[in-house]
Protein backbone atom coordinates (compact mmCIF):
# COMPACT_ATOMS: atom_id res chain seq x y z
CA UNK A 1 15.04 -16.59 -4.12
CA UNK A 2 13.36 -16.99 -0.86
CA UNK A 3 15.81 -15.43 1.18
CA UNK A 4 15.32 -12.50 -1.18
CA UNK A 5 11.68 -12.05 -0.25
CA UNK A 6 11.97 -13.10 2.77
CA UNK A 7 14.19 -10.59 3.19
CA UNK A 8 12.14 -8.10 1.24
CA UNK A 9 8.90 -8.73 3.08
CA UNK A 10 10.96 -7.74 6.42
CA UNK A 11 12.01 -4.85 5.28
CA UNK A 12 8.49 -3.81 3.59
CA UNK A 13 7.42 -4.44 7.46
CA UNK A 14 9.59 -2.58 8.99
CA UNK A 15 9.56 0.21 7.10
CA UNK A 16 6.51 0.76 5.71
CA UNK A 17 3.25 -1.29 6.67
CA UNK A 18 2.44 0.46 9.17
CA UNK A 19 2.75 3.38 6.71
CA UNK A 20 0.99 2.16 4.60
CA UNK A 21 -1.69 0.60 6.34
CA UNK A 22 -2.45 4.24 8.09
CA UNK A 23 -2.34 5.86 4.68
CA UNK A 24 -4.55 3.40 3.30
CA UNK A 25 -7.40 3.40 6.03
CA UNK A 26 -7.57 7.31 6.42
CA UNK A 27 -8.16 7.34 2.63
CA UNK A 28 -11.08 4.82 3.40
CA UNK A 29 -12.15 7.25 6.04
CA UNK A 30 -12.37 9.71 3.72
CA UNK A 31 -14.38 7.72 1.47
CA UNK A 32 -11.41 6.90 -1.32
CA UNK A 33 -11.70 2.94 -1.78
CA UNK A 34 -9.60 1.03 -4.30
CA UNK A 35 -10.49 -2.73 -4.28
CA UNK A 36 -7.84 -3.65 -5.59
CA UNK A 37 -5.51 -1.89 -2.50
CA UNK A 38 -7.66 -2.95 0.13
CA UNK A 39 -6.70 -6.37 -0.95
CA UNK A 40 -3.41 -6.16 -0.74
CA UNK A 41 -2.06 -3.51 2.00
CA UNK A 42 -1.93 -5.10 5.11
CA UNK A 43 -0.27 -8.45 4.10
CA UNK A 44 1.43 -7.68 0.22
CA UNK A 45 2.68 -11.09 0.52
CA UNK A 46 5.70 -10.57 -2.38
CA UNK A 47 7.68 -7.73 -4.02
CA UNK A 48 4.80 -7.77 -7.21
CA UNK A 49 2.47 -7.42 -4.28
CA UNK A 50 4.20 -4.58 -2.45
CA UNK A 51 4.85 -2.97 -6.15
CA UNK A 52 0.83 -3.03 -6.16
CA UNK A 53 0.75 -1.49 -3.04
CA UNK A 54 2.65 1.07 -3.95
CA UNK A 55 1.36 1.59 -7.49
CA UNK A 56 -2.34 1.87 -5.77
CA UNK A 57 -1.48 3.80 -2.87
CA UNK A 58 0.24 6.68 -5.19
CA UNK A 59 -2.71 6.64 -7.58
CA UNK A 60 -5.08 7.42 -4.44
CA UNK A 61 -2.74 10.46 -3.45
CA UNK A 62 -3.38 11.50 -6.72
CA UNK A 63 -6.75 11.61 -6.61
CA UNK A 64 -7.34 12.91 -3.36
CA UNK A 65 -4.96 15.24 -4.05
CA UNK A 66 -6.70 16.48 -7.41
CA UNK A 67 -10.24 16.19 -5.52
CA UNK A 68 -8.68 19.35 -3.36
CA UNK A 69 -6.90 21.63 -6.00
């Protein structure tokens, strides 16, 4: 179990943080602000965390994206 999210952290890293992290920041910029993703988006710390992330981060494309239509 702890090589699995070990391993699963590494990749999140990897391939995504800093991703996510610029994603999440210009949508601050911008003045979209989840609590909830701020808390989590630079350090996830476990899959249920990077499922938040990801969860969060969609929702805000959403809304931006239905702020602009």
């Amino acid at each position: 179990m702890i090589d699995y999210s070990t391993e699963t952290m590494n990749l999140y890293n990897q391939q995504f943080a800093s991703r996510v992290i610029h994603l999440t920041e210009q949508g601050i910029g911008f003045g979209y602000r989840d609590q909830e993703l701020v808390r989590f988006y630079e350090h996830p710390t476990n899959q249920l965390g990077i499922e938040e992330v990801a969860k969060r981060l969609g929702a805000l494309g959403k809304t931006i994206r239905q702020d602009y239509e």
